[in-house]
PDB file of N, CA and C in Angstrom:
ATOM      1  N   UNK A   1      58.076  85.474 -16.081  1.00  0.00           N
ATOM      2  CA  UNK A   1      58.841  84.426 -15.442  1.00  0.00           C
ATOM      3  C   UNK A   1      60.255  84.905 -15.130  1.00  0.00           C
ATOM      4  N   UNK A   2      60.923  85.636 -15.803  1.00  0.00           N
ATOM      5  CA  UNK A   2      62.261  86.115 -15.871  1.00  0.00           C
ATOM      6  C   UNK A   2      62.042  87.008 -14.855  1.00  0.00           C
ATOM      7  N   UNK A   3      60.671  88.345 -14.698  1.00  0.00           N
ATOM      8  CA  UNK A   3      61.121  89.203 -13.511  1.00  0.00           C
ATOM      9  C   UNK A   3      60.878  88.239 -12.293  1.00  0.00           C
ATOM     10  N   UNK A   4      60.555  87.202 -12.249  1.00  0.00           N
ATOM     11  CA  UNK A   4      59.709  86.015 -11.100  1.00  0.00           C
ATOM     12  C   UNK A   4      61.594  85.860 -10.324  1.00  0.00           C
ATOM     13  N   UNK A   5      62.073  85.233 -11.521  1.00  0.00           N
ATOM     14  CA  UNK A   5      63.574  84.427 -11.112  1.00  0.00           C
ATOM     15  C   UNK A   5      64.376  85.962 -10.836  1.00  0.00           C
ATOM     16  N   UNK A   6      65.362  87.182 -11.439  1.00  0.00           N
ATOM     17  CA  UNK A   6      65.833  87.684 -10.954  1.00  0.00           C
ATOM     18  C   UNK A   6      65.009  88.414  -9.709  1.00  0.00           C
ATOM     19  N   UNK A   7      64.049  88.289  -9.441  1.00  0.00           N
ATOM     20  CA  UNK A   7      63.420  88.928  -7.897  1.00  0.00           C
ATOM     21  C   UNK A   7      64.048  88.029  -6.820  1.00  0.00           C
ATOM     22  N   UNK A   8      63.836  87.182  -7.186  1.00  0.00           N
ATOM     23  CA  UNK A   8      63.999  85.900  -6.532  1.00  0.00           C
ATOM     24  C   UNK A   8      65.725  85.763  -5.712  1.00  0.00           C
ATOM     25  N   UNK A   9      66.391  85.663  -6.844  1.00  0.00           N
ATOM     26  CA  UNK A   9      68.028  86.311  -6.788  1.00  0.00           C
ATOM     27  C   UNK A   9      68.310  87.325  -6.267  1.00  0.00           C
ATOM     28  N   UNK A  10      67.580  88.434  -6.343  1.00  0.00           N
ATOM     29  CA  UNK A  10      67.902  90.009  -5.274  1.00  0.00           C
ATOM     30  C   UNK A  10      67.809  89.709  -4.268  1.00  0.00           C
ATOM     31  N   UNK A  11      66.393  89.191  -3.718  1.00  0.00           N
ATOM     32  CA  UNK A  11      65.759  88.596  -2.336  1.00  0.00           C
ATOM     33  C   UNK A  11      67.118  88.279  -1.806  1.00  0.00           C
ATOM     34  N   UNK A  12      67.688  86.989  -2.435  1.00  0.00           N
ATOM     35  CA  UNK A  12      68.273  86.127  -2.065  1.00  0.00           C
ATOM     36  C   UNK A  12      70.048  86.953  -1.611  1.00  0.00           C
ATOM     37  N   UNK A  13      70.160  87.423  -2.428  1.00  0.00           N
ATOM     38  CA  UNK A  13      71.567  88.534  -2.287  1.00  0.00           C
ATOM     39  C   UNK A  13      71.430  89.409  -1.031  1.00  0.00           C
ATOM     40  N   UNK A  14      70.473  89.990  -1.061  1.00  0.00           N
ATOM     41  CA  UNK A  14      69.767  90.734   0.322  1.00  0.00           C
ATOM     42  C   UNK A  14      69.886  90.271   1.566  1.00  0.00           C
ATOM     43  N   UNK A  15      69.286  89.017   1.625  1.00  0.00           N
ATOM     44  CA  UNK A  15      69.166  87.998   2.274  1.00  0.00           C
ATOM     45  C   UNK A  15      70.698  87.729   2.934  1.00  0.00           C
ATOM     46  N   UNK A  16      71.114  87.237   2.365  1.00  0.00           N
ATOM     47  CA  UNK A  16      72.765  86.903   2.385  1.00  0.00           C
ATOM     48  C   UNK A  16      73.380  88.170   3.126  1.00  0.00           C
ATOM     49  N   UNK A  17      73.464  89.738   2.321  1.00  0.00           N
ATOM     50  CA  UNK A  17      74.434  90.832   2.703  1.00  0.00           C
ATOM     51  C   UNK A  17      73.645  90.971   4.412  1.00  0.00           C
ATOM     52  N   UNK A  18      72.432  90.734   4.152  1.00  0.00           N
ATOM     53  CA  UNK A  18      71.644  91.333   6.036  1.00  0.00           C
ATOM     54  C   UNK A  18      72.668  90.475   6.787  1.00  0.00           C
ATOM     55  N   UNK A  19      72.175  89.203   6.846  1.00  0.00           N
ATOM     56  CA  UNK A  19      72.962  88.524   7.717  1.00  0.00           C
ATOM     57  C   UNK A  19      74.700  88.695   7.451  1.00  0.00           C
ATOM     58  N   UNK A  20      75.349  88.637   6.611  1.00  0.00           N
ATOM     59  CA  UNK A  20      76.451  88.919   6.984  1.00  0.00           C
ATOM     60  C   UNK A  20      76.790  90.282   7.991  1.00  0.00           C
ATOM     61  N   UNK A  21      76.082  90.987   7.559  1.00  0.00           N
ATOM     62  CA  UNK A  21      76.174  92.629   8.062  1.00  0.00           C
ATOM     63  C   UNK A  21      75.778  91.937   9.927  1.00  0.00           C
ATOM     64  N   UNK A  22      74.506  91.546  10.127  1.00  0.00           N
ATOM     65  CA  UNK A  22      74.484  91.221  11.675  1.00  0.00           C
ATOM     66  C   UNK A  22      75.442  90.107  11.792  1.00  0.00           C
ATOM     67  N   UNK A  23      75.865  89.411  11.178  1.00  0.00           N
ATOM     68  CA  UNK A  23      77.327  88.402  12.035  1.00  0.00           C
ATOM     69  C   UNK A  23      78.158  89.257  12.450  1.00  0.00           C
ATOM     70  N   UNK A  24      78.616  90.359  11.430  1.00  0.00           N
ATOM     71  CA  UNK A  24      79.908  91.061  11.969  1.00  0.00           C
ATOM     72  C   UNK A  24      79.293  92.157  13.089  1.00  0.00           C
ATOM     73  N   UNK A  25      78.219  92.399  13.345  1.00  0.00           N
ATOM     74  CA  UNK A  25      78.211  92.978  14.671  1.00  0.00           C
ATOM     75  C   UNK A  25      77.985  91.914  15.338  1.00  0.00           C
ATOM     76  N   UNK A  26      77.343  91.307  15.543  1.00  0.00           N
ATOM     77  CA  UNK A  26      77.488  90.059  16.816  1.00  0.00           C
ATOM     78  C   UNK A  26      78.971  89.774  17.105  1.00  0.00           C
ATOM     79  N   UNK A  27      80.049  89.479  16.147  1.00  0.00           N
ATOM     80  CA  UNK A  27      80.952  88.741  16.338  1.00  0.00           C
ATOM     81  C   UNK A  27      81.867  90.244  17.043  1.00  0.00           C
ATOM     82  N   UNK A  28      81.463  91.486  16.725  1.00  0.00           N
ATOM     83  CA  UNK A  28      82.518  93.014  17.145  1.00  0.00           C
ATOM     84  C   UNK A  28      81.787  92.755  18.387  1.00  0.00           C
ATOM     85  N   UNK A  29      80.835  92.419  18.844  1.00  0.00           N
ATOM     86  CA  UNK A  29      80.343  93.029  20.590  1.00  0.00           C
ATOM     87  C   UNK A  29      81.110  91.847  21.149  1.00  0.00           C
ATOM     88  N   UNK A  30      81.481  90.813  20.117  1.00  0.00           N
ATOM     89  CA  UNK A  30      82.287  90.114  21.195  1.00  0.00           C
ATOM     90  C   UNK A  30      81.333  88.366  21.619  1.00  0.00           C
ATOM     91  N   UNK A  31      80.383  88.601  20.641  1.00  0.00           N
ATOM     92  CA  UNK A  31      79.596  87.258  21.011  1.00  0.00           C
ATOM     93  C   UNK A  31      79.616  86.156  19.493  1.00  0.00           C
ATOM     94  N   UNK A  32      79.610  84.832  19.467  1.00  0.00           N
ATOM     95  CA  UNK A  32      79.792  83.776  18.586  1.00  0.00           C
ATOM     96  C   UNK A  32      80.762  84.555  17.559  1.00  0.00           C
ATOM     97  N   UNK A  33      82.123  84.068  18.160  1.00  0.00           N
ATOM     98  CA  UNK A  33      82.943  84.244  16.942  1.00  0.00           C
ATOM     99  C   UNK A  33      83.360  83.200  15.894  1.00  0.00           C
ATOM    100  N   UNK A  34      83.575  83.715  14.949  1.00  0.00           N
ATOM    101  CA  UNK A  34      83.631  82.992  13.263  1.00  0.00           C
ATOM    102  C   UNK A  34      84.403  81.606  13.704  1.00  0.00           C
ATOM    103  N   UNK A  35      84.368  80.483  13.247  1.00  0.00           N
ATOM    104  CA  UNK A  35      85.054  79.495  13.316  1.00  0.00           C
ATOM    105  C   UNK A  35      86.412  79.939  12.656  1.00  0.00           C
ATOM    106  N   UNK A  36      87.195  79.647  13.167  1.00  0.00           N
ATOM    107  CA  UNK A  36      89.276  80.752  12.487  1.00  0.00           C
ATOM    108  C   UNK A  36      89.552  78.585  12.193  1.00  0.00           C
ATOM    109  N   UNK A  37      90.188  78.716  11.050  1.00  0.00           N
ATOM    110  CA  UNK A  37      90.883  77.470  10.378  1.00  0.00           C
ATOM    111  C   UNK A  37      92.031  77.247  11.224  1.00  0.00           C
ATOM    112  N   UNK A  38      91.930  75.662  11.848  1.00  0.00           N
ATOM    113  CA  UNK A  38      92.953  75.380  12.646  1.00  0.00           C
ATOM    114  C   UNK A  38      94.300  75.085  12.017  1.00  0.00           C
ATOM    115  N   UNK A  39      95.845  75.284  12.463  1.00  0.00           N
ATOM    116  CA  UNK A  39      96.697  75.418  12.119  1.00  0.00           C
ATOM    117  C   UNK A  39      97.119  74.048  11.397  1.00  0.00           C
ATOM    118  N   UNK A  40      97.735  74.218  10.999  1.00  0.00           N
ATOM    119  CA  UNK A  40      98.005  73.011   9.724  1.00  0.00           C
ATOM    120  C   UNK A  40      99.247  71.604  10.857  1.00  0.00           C
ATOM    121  N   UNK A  41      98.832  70.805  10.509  1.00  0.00           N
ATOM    122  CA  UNK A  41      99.410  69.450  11.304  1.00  0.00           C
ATOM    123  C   UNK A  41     100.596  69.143  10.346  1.00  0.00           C
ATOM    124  N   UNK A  42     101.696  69.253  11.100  1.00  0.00           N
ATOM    125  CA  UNK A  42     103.128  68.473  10.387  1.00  0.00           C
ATOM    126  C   UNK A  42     103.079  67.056  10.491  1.00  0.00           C
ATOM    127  N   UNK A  43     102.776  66.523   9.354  1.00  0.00           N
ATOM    128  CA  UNK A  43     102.710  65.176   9.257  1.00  0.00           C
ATOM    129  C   UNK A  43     104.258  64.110   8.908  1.00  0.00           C
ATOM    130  N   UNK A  44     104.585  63.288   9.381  1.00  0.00           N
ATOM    131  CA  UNK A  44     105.885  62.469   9.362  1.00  0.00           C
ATOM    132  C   UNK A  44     105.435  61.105   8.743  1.00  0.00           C
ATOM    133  N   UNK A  45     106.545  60.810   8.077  1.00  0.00           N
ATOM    134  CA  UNK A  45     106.063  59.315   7.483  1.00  0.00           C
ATOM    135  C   UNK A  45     106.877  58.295   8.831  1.00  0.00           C
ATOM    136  N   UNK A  46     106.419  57.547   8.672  1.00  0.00           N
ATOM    137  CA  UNK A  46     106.711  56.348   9.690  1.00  0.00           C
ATOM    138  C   UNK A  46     107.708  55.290   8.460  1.00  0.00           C
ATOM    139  N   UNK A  47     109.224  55.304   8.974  1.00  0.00           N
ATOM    140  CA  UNK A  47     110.200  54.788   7.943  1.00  0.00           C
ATOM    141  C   UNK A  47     109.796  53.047   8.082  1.00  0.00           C
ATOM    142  N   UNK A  48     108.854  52.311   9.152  1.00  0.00           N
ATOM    143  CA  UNK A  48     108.925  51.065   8.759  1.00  0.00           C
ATOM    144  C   UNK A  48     107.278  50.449   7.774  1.00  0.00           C
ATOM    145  N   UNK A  49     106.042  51.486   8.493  1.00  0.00           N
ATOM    146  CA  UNK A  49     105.333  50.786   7.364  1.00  0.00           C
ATOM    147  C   UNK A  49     105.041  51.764   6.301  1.00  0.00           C
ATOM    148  N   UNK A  50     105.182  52.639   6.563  1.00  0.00           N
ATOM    149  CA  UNK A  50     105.521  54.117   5.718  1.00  0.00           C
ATOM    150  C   UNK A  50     103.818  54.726   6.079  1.00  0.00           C
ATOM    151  N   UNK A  51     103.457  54.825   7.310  1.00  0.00           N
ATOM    152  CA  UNK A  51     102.168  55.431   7.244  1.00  0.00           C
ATOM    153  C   UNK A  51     102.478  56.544   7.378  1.00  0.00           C
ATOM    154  N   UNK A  52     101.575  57.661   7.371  1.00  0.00           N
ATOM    155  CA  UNK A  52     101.444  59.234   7.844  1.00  0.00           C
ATOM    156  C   UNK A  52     100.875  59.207   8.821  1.00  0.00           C
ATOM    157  N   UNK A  53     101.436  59.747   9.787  1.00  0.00           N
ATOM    158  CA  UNK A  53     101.166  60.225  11.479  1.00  0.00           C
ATOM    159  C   UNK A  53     101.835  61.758  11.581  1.00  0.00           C
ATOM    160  N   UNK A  54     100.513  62.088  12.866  1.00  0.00           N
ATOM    161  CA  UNK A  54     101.103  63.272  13.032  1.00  0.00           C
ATOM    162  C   UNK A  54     102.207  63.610  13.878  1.00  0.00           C
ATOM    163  N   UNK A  55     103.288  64.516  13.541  1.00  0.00           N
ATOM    164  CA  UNK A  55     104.168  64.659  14.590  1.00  0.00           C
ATOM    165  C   UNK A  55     104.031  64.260  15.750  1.00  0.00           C
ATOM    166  N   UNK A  56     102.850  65.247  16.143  1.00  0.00           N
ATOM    167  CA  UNK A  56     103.071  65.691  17.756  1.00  0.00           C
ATOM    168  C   UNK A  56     101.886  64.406  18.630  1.00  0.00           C
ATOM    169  N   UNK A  57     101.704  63.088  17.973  1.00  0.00           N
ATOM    170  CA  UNK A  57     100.662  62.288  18.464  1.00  0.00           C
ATOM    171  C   UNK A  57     101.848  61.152  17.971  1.00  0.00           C
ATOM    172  N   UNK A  58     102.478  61.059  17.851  1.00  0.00           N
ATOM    173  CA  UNK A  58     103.190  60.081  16.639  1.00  0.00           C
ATOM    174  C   UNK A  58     104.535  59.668  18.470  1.00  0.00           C
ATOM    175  N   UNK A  59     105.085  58.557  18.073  1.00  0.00           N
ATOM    176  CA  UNK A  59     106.069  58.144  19.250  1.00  0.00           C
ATOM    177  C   UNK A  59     107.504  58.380  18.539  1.00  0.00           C
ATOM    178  N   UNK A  60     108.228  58.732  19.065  1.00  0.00           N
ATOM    179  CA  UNK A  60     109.551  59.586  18.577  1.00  0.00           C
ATOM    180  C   UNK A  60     110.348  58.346  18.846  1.00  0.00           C
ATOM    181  N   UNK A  61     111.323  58.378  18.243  1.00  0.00           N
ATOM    182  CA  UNK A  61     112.904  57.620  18.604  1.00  0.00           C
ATOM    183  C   UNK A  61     114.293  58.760  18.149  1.00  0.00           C
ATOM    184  N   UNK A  62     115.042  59.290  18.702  1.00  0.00           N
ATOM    185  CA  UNK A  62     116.126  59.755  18.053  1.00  0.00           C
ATOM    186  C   UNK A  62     117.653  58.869  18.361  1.00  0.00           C
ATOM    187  N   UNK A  63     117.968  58.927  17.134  1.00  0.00           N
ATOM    188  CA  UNK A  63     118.759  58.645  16.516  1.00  0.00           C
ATOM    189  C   UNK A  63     120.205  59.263  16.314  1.00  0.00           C
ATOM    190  N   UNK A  64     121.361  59.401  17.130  1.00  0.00           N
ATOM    191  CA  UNK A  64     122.107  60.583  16.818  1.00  0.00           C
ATOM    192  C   UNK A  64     121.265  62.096  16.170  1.00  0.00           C
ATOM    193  N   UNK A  65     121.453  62.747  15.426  1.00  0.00           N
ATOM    194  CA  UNK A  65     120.816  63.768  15.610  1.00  0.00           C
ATOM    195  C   UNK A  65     119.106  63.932  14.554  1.00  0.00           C
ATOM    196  N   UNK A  66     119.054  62.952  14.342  1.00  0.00           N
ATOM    197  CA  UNK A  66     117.733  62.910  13.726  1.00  0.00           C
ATOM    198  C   UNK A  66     116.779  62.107  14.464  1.00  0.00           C
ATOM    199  N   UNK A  67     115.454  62.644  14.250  1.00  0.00           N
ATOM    200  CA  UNK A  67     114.292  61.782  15.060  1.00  0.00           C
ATOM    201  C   UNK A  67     113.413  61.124  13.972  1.00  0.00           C
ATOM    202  N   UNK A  68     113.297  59.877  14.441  1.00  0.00           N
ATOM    203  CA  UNK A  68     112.081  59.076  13.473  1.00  0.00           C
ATOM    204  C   UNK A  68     110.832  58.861  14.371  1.00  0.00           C
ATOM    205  N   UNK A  69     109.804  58.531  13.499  1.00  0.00           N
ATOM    206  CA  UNK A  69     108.759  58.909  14.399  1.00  0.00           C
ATOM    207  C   UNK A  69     107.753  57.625  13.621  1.00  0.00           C
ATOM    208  N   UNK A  70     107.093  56.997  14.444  1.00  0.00           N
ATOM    209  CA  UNK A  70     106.763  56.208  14.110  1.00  0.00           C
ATOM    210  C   UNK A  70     104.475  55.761  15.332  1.00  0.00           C
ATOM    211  N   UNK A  71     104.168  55.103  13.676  1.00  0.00           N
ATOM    212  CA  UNK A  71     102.820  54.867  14.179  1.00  0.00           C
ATOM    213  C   UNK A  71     102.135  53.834  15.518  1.00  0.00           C
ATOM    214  N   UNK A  72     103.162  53.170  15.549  1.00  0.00           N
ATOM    215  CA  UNK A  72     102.979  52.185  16.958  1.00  0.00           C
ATOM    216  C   UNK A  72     103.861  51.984  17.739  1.00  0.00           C
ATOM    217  N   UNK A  73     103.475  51.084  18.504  1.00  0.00           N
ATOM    218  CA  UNK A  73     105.140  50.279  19.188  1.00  0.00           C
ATOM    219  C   UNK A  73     106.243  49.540  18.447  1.00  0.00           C
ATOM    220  N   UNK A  74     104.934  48.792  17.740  1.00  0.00           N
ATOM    221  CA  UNK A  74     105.499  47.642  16.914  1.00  0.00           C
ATOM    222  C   UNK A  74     106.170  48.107  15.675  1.00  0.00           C
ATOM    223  N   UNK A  75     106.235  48.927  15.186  1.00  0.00           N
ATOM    224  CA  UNK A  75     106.885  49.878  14.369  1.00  0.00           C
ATOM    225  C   UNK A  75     108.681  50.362  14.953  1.00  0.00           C
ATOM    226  N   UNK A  76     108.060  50.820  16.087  1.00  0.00           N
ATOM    227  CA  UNK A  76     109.409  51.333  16.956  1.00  0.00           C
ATOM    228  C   UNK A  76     109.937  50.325  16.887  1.00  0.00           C
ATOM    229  N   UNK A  77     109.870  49.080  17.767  1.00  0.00           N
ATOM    230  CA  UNK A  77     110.683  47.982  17.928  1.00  0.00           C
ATOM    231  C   UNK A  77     110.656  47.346  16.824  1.00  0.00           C
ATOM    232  N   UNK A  78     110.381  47.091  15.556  1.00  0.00           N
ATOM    233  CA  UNK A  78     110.950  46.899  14.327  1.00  0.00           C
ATOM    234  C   UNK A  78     112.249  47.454  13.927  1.00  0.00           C
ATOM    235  N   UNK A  79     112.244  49.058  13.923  1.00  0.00           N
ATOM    236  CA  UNK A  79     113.382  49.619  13.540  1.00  0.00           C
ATOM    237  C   UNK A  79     114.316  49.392  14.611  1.00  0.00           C
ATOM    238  N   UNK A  80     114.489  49.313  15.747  1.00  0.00           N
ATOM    239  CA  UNK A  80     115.165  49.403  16.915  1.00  0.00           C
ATOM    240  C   UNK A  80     115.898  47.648  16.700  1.00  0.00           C
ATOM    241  N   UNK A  81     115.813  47.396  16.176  1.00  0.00           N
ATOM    242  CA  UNK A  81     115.738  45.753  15.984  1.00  0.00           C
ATOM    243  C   UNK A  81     116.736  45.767  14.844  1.00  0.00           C
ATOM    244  N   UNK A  82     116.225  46.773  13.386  1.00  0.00           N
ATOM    245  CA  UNK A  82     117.405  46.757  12.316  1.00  0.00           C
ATOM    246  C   UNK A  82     118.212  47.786  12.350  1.00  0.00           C
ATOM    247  N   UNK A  83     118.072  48.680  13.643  1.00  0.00           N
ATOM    248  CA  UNK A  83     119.327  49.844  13.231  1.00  0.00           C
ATOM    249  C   UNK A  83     120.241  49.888  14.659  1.00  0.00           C
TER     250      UNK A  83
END
């Protein structure tokens, strides 16, 4: 039973190194490349309901030299209202 299970595990290691070995030539000739981790999102808190939005999707207001950034309209014209 024991040589049954580590056979089993080699197979399986084998298995694994083949295909890695043909990804990295597929992916060197230049065909299906690796999914690459997309760059990380600067997230801003929104100073009236305090949500997290992302910067660059988020609606800006500046302020003398600082920008607040906020999740709606109704957010914007909240603060625009107390400052």
């Amino acid at each position: 039973m024991t040589r049954l299970v580590l056979g089993a595990i080699l197979l399986l290691v084998i298995a694994w190194a083949f295909w890695r070995l043909v990804g990295g030539i597929i992916e060197s000739l230049g065909g299906l490349p690796r999914a690459r981790p997309k760059a990380p999102v600067k997230l801003v808190r929104d100073p009236v309901c305090g949500t997290w939005v992302a910067a660059n999707e988020s609606l800006g207001l500046r302020a003398g030299s600082t920008t607040h950034y906020f999740c709606s309209h109704q957010c914007r014209d909240k603060f625009r209202k107390t400052h």
